[in-house]
Protein backbone atom coordinates (compact mmCIF):
# COMPACT_ATOMS: atom_id res chain seq x y z
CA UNK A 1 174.51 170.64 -101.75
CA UNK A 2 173.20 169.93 -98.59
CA UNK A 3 176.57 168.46 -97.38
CA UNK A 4 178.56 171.50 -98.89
CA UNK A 5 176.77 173.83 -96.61
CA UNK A 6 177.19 171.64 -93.47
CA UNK A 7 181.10 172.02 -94.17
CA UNK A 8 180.67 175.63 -94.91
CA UNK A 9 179.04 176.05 -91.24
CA UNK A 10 181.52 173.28 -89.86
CA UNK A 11 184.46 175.72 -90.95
CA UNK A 12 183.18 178.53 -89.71
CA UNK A 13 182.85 176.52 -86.18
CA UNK A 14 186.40 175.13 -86.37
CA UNK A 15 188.94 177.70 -87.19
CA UNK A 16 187.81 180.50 -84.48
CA UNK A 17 188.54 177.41 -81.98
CA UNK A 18 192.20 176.96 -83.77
CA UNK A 19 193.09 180.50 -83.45
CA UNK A 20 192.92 180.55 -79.69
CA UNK A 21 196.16 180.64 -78.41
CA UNK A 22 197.73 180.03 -74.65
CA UNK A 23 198.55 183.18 -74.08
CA UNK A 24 202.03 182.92 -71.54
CA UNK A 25 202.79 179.64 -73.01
CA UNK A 26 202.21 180.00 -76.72
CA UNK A 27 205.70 179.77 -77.96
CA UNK A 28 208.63 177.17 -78.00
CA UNK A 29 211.79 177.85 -80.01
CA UNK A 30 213.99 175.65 -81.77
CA UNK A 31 217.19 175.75 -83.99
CA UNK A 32 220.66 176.11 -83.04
CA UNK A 33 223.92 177.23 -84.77
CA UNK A 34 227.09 174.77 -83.80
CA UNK A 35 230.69 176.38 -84.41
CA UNK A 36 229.08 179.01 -86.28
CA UNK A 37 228.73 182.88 -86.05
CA UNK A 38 226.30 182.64 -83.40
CA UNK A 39 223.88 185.50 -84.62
CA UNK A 40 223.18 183.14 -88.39
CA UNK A 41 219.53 183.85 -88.57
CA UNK A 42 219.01 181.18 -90.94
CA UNK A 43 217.65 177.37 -89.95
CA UNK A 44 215.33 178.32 -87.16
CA UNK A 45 211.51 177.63 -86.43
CA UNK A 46 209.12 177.69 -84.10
CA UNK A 47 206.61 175.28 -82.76
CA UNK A 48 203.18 177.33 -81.89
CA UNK A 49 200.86 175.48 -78.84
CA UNK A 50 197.37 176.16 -79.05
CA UNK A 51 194.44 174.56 -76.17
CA UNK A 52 194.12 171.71 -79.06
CA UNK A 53 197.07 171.99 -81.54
CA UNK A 54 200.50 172.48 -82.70
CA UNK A 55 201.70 174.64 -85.41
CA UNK A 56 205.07 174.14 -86.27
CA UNK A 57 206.70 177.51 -88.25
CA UNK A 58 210.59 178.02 -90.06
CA UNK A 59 211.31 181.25 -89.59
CA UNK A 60 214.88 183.71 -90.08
CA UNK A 61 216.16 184.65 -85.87
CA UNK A 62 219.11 185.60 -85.00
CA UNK A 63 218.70 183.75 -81.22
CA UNK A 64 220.11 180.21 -81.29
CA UNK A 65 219.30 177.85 -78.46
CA UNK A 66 220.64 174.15 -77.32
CA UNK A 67 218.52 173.28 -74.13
CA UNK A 68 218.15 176.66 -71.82
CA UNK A 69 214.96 178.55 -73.35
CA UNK A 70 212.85 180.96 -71.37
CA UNK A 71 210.13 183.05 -72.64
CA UNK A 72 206.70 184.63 -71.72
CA UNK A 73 204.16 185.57 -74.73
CA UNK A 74 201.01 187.98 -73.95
CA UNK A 75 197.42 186.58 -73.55
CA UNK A 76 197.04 186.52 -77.19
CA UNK A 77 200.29 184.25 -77.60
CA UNK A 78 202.20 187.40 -78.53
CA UNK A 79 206.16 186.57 -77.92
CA UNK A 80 207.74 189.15 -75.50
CA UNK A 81 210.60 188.11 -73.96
CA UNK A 82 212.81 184.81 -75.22
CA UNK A 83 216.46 184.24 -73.87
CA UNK A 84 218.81 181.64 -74.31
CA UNK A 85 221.08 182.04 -71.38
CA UNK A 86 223.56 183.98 -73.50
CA UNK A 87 221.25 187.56 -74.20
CA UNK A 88 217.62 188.96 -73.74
CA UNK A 89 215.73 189.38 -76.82
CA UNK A 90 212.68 191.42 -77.43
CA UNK A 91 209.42 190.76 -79.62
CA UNK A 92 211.42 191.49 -82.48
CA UNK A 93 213.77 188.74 -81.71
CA UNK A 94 216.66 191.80 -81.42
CA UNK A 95 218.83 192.32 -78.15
CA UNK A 96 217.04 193.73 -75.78
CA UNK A 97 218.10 197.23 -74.58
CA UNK A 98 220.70 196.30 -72.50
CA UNK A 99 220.12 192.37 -73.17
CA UNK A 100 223.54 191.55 -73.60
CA UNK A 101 225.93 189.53 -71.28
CA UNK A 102 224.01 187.27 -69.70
CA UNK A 103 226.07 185.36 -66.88
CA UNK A 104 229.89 186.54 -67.22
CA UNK A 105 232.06 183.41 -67.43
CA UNK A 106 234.18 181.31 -69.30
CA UNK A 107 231.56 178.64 -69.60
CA UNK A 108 228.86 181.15 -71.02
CA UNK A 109 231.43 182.76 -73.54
CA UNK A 110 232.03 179.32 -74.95
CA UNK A 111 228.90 177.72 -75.37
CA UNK A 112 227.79 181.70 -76.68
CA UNK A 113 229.63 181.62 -79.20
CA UNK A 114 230.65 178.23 -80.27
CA UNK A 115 227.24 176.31 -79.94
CA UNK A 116 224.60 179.51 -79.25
CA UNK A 117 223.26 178.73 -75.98
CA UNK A 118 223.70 177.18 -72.72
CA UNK A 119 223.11 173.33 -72.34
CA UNK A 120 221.15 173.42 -69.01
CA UNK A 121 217.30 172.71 -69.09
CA UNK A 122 215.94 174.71 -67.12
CA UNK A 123 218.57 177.19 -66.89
CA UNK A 124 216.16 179.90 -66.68
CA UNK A 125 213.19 181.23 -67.16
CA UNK A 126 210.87 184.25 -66.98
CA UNK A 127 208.48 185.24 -64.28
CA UNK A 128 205.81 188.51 -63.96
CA UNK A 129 206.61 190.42 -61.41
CA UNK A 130 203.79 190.44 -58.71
CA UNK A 131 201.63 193.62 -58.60
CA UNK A 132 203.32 194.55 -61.36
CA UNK A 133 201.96 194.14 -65.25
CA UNK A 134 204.79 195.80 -67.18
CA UNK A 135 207.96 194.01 -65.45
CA UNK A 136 209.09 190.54 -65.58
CA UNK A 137 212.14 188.86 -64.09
CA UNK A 138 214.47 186.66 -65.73
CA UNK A 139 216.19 183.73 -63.12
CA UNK A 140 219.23 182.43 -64.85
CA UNK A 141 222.37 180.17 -64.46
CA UNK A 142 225.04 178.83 -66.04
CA UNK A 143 227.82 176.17 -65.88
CA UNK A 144 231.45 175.77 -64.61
CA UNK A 145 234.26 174.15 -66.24
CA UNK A 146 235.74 173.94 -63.18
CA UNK A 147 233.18 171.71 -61.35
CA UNK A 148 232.20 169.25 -63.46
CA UNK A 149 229.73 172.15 -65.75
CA UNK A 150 227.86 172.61 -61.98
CA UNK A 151 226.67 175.68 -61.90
CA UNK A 152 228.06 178.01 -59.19
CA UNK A 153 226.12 181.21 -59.25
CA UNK A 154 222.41 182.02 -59.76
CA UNK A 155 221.44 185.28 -60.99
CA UNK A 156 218.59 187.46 -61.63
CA UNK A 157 217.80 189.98 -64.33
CA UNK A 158 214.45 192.59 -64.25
CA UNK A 159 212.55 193.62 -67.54
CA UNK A 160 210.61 196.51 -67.86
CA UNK A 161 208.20 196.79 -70.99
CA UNK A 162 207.20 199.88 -70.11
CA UNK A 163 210.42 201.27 -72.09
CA UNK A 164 211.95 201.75 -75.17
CA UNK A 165 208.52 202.04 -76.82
CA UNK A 166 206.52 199.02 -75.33
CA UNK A 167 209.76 196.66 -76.45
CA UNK A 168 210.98 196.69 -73.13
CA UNK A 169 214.53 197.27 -71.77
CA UNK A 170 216.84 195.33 -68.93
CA UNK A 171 216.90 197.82 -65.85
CA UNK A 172 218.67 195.22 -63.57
CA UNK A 173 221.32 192.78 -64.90
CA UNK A 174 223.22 189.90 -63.45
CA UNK A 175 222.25 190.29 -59.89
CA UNK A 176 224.03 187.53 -58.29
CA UNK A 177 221.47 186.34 -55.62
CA UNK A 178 223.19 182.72 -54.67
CA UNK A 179 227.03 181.11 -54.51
CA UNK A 180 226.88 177.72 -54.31
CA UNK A 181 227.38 174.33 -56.22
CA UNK A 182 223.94 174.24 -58.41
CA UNK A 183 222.32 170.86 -59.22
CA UNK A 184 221.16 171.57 -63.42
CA UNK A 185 218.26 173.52 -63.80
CA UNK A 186 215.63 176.08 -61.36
CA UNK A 187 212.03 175.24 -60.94
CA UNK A 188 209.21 177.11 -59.58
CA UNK A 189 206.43 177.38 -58.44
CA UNK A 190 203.05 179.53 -57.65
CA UNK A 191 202.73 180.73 -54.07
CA UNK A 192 199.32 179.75 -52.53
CA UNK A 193 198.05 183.24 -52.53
CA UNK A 194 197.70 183.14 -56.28
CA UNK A 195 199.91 186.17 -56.92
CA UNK A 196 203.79 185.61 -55.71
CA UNK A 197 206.36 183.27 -56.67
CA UNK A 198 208.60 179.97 -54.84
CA UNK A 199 211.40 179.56 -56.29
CA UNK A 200 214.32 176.76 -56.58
CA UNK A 201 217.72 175.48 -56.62
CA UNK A 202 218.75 172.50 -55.58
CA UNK A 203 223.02 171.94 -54.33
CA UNK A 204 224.94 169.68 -56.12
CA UNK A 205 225.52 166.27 -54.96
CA UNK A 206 224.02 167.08 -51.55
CA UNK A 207 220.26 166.97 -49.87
CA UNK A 208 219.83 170.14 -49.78
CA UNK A 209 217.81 173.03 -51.61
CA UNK A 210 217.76 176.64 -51.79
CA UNK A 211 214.50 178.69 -51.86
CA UNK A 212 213.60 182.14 -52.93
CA UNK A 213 210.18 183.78 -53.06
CA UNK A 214 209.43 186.77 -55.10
CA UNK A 215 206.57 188.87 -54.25
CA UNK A 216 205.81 192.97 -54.62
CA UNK A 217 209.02 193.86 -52.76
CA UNK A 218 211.20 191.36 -54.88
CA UNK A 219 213.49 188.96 -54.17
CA UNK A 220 214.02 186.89 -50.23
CA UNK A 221 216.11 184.80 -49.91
CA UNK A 222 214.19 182.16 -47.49
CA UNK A 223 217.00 179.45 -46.37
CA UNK A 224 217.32 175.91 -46.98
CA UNK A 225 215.43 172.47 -46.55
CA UNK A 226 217.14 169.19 -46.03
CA UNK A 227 215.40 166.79 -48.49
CA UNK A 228 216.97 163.49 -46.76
CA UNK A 229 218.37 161.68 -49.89
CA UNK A 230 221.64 162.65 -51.20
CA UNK A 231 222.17 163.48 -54.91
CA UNK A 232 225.18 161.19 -54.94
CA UNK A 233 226.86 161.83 -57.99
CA UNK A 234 227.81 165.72 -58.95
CA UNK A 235 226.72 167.33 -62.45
CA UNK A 236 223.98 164.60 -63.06
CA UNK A 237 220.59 165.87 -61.03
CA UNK A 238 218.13 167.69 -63.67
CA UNK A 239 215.18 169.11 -64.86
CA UNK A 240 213.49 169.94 -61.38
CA UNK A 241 209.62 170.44 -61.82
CA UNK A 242 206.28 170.79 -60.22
CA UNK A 243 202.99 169.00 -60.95
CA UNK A 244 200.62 171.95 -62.72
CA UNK A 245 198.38 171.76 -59.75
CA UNK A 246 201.56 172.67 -57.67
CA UNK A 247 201.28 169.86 -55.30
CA UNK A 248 204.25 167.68 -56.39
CA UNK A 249 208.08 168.01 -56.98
CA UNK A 250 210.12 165.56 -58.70
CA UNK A 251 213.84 165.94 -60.33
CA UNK A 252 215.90 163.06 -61.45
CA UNK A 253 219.70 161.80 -60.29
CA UNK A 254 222.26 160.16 -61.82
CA UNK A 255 223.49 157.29 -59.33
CA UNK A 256 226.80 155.72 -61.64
CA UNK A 257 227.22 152.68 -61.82
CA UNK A 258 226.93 150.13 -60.28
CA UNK A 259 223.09 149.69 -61.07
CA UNK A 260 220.66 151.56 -60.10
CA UNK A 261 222.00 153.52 -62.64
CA UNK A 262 219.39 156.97 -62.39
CA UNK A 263 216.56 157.37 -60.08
CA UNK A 264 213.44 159.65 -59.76
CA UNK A 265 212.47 161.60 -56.84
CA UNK A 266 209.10 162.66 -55.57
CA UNK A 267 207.66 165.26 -53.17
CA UNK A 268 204.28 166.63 -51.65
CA UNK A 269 204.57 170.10 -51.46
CA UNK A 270 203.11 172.67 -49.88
CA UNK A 271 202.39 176.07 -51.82
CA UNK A 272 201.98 178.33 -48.66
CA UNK A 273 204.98 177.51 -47.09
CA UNK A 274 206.93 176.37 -49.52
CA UNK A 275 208.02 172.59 -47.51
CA UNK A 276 208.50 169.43 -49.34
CA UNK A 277 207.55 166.44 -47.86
CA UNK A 278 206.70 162.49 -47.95
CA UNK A 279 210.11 161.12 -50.04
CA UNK A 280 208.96 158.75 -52.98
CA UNK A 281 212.43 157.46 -54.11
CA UNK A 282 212.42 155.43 -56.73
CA UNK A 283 215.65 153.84 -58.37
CA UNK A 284 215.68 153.26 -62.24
CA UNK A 285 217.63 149.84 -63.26
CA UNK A 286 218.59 151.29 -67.06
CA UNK A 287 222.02 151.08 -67.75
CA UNK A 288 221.04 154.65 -70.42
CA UNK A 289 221.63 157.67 -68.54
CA UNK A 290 218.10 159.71 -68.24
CA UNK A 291 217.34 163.01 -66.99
CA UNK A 292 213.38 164.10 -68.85
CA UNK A 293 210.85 164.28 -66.61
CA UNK A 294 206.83 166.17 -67.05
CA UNK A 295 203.69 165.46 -65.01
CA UNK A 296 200.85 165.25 -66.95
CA UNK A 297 198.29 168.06 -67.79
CA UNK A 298 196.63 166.79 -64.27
CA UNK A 299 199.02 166.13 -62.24
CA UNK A 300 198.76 162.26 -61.65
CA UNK A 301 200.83 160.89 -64.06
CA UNK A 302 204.82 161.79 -63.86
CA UNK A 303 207.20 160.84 -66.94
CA UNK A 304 210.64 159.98 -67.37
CA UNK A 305 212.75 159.15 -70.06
CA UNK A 306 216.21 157.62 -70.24
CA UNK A 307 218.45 157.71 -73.57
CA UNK A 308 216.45 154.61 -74.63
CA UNK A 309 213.00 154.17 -72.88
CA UNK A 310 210.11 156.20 -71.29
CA UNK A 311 208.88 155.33 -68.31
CA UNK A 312 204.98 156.09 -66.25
CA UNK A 313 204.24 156.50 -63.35
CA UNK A 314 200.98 156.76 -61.43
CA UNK A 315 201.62 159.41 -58.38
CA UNK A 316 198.16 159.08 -56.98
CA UNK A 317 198.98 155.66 -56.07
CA UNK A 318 199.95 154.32 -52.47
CA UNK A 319 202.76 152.17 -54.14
CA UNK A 320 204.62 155.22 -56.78
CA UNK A 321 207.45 152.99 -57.62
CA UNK A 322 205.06 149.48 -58.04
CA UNK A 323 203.09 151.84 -60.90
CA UNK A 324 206.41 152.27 -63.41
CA UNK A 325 205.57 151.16 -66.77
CA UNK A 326 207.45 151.07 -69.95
CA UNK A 327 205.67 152.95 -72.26
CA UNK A 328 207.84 153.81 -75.05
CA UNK A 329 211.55 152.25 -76.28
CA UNK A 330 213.75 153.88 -78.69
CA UNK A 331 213.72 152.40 -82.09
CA UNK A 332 217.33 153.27 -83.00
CA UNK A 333 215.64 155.91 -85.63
CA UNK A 334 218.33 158.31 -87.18
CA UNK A 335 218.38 161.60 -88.70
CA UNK A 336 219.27 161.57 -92.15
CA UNK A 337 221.92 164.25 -92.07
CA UNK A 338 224.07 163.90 -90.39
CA UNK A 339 223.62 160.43 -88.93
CA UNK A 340 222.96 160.94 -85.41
CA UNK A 341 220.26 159.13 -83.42
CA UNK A 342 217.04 160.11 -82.44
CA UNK A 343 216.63 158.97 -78.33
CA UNK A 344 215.11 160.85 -75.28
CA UNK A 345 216.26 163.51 -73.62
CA UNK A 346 214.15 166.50 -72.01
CA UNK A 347 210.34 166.97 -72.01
CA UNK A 348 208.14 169.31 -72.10
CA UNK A 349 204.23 169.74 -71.11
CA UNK A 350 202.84 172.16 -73.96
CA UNK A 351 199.94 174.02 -74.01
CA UNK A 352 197.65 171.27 -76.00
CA UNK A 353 198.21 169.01 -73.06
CA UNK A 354 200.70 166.71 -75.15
CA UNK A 355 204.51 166.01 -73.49
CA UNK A 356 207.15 167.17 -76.27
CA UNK A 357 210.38 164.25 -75.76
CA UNK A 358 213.73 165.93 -76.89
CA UNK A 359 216.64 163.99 -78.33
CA UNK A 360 220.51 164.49 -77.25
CA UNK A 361 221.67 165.03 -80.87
CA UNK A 362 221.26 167.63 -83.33
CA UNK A 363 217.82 166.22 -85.02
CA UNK A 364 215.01 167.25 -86.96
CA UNK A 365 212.18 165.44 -84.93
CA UNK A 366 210.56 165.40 -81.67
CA UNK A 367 208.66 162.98 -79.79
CA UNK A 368 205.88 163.33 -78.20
CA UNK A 369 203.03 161.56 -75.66
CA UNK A 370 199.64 161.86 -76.52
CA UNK A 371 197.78 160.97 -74.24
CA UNK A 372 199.32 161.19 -70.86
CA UNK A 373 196.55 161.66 -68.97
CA UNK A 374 195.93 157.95 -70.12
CA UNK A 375 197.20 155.40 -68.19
CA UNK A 376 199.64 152.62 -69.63
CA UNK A 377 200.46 152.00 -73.29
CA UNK A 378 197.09 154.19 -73.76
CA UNK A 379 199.34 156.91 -73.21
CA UNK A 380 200.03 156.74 -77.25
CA UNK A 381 203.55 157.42 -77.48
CA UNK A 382 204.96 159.04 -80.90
CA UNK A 383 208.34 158.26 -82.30
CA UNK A 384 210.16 161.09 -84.07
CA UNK A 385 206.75 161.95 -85.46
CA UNK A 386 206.93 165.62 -85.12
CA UNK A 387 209.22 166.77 -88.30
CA UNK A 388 211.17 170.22 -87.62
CA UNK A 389 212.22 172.65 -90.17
CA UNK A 390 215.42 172.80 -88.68
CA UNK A 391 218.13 171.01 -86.67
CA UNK A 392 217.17 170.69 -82.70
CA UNK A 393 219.31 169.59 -79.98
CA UNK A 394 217.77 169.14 -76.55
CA UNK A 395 215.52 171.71 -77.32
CA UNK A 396 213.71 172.62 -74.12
CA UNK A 397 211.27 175.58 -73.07
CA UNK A 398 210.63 175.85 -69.61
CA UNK A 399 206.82 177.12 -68.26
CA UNK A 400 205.88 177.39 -64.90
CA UNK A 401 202.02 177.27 -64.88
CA UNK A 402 201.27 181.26 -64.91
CA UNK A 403 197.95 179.88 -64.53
CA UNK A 404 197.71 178.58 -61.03
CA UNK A 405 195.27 180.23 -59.04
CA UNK A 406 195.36 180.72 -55.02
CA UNK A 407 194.50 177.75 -52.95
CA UNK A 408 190.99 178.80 -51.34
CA UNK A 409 192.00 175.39 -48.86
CA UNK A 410 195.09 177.34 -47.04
CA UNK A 411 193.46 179.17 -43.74
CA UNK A 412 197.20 180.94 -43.31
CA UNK A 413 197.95 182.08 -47.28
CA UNK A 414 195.03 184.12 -47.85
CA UNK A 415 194.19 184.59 -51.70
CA UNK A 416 196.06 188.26 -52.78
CA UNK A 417 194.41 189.69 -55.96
CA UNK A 418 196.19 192.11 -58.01
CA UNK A 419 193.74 193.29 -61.23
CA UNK A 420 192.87 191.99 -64.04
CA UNK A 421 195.78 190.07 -65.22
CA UNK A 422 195.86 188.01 -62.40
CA UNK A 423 192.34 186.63 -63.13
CA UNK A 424 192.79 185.29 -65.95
CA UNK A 425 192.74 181.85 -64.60
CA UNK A 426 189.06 182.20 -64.32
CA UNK A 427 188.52 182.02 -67.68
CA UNK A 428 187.49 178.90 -68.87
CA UNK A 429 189.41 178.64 -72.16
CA UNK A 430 187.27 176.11 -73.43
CA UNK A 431 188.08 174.34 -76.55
CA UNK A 432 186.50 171.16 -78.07
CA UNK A 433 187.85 169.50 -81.18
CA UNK A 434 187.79 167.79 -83.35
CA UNK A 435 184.86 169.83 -84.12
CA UNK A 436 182.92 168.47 -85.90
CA UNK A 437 183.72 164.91 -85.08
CA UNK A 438 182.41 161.36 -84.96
CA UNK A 439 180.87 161.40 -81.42
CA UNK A 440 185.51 161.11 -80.31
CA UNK A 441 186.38 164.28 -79.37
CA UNK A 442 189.02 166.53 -77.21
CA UNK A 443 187.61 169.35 -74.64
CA UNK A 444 190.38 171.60 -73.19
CA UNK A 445 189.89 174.11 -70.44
CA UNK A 446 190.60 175.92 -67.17
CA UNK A 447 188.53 175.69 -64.09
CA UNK A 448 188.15 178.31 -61.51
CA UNK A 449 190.59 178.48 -58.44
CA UNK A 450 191.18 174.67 -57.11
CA UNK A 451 187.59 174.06 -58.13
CA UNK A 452 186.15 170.74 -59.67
CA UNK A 453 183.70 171.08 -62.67
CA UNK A 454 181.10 169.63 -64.50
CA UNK A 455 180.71 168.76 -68.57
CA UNK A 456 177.50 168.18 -69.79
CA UNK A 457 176.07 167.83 -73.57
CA UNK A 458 172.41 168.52 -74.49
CA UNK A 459 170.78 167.69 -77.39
CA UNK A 460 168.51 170.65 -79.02
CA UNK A 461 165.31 169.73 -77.48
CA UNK A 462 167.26 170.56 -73.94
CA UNK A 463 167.67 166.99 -73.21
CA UNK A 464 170.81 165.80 -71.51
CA UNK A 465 173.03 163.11 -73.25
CA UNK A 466 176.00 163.03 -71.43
CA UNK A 467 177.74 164.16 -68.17
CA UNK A 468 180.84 163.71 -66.53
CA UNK A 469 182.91 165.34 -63.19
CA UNK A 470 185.91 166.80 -64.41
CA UNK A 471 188.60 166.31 -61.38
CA UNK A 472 190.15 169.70 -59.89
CA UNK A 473 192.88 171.11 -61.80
CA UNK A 474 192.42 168.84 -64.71
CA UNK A 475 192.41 170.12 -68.44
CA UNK A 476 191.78 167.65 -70.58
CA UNK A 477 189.46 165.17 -71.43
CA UNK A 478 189.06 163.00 -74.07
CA UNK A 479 185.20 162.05 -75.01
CA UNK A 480 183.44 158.49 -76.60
CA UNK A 481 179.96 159.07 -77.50
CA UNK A 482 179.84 155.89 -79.68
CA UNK A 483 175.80 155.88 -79.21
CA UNK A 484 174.95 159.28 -79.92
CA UNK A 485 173.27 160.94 -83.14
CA UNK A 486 173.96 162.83 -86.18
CA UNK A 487 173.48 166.30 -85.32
CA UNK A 488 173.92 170.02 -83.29
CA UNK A 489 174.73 169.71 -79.25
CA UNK A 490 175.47 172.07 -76.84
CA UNK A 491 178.58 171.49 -74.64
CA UNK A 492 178.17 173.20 -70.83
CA UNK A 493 181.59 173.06 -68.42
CA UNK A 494 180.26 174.53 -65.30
CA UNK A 495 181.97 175.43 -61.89
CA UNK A 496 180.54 176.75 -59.00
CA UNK A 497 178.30 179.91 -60.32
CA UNK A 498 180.14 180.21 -63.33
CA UNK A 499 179.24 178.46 -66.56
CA UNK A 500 180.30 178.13 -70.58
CA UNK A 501 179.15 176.65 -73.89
CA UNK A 502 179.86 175.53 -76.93
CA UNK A 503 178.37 174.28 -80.44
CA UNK A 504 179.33 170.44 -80.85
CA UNK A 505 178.56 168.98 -84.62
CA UNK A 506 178.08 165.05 -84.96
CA UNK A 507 178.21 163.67 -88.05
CA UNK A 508 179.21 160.01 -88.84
CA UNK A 509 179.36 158.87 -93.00
């Protein structure tokens, strides 16, 4: 009886902590339709990222996708915008008033209708529009059959939820904002001041990248920087992305062949002005093409996966390129029907602070990391263990952290606050689970602007049994309390003034 009612309690505890959602971030699509009408709303799903879980969901949608996705959900992990490269869809999962037509070419028309959505990773993605809370702007791009599948324009599109009854409508469309030869994939990035955008494109087979920055007025235009190191070989740089503390860059390159075969490049940057700086270059001897790359929830370990292994690497290190390990090798799994392999492809940082590992085929699995705040093989790799409802094929989502707050550091980007929605970075979002647990246990949050923090656990006589600094801009944590009790705890993260708590259960059979 007695152990009845501690579950009873123990439930009540737990699944208030599983409904929080990630607000922005919430949502990653999957399913695709391949030589089929490309509105088929059957064999989709959904995968659902909460501070401490996944949910994965099959659902009927008429939007396909093969590896452009963006989207934007509301605080309360509400979906409110998704696009595919081909059309704009609302929360309904309809076109969007006037959400047709995406990017006008040959290229988009094919891969439209034939295999429902653009094959770039980070072909676009979706952005609030600064001092703004009911408009969002979609950056998007597509390929060229003429170059190689280079991309040669970049465009942007403005939403406006304000209309068609909260659903939202497309008041701008296709607003061609850059000609050029376009490396695969966009990136960006949160301006120092907490409220406006960077934004990113680097030219093909060149050392050179484009910048943007979108603030209250929209859209500049702000030049070029010379990176110094040529992406050699054209149509084979991808998946540009930013540490979620926005002080790194890194994108891949395909070299050819002779060895080194890929390699992985690394940048400082700087959020205020928007420079990249101190080159890590680091050549990849796999003969397996590879193009994934995610930092970890914070920020010091970056990712990268060829067809058939995963690589680490520890950024904070003097030596970048002495830190690569192996951490993962593909085990030649295949997908039942039809027959096709399960290897590496894209990744993805989700919400729970796991990496999500893509495969090139059409596949019902993911893979996924973790740990990878770990170092090493404690990084705890998984092998096609995430099953699907429905075929994926290079699935891919791309988030920039809406979450980045100004950097109170910068003396020349002061911090620009625009109400309410802006601050929700100061929330703590603080999670722990398992809960209860064994004394092992998860804590999720987010600390105040560029601030470090504090966890602390006290027993309920007041008595403190545990502390530990939690780094700035850091997450996750994972806890080992081998030594401590049977019983009720109180869990503190604290920052600065600010402070939160939670109920942590013990119990060990």
């Amino acid at each position: 009886m007695i152990r009845n009612k501690f579950y009873f309690i123990a439930l009540l505890m737990f699944f208030p902590v599983m409904a929080q959602s990630q607000g922005k971030t919430h949502n990653f699509l999957i399913g695709y339709n391949i030589l089929t009408d490309a509105y088929t709303t059957s064999g989709k799903g959904r995968l659902l990222f909460d501070s401490n879980s996944v949910t994965v969901i099959s659902e009927s949608r008429k939007m396909a996708f093969r590896a452009a996705q963006g989207n934007i959900s509301d605080e309360n992990g509400n979906l409110l915008i998704v696009s595919n490269g081909c059309w704009i869809a609302d929360a309904t999962g309809d076109t969007m008033m006037n959400g047709g037509g995406l990017n006008p070419n040959s290229f988009t028309n094919n891969w439209c209708d034939a295999y429902s959505g653009i094959p770039l990773a980070h072909g676009n993605f979706i952005l609030p529009y600064p001092g703004n809370a009911d408009k969002y702007i979609l950056f998007h791009q597509t390929g060229n059959y003429n170059n190689n599948f280079v991309s040669t324009e970049l465009y942007y599109s403005e939403i406006d939820l304000s209309l068609n009854g909260g659903l939202g409508a497309v008041t701008t469309k296709n607003q061609n904002i850059l000609n050029d030869d376009l490396a695969w994939g966009l990136a960006a990035c949160k301006h120092a001041n907490g409220r406006d955008w960077w934004v990113f494109a680097l030219k093909d087979a060149s050392t050179i990248i484009h910048k943007f920055l979108l603030d209250s007025s929209g859209i500049t235009y702000m030049g070029t920087q010379n990176l110094g190191f040529p992406i050699p070989f054209s149509g084979n740089a991808g998946q540009p992305t930013f540490s979620p503390d926005g002080t790194k860059f890194a994108y891949t390159s395909g070299t050819g062949n002779p060895p080194p075969f890929h390699d992985v490049r690394i940048f400082n940057f700087d959020r205020c002005n928007s420079n990249f700086t101190g080159l890590e270059y680091i050549a990849i001897s796999d003969s397996s093409a590879g193009f994934g790359l995610a930092f970890s929830s914070d920020s010091k370990y970056l990712y990268h996966s060829s067809f058939q292994r995963v690589y680490q690497f520890n950024t904070d290190t003097s030596d970048v390129a002495a830190s690569k390990t192996t951490v993962a090798v593909n085990d030649g799994f295949y997908s039942p029907i039809p027959p096709f392999q399960t290897d590496f492809w894209w990744m993805y940082l989700a919400a729970n602070g796991k990496i999500y590992i893509s495969s090139g085929s059409g596949v019902i699995d993911l893979h996924y990391i973790n740990y990878p705040d770990s170092a090493g093989m404690a990084c705890d790799v998984h092998l096609h263990d995430l099953h699907l409802p429905c075929w994926s094929v290079r699935g891919n989502v791309y988030h920039p952290n809406y979450y980045l707050g100004c950097d109170t550091t910068q003396t020349t980007c002061p911090c620009l606050i625009t109400g309410i929605n802006e601050m929700e970075q100061h929330d703590f979002k603080f999670s722990v689970s398992p809960n209860p647990n064994n004394g092992n246990f998860k804590i999720m949050y987010l600390l105040p602007q560029n601030s470090k923090g504090t966890f602390e656990v006290f027993d309920i006589t007041g008595k403190k049994v545990f502390s530990y600094n939690l780094p700035q801009w850091s997450t996750l944590q994972y806890i080992s309390l081998p030594k401590i009790a049977n019983g009720v705890y109180q869990c503190v993260i604290s920052s600065g003034n600010e402070r939160v708590h939670k109920k942590l259960v013990v119990f060990k059979e």
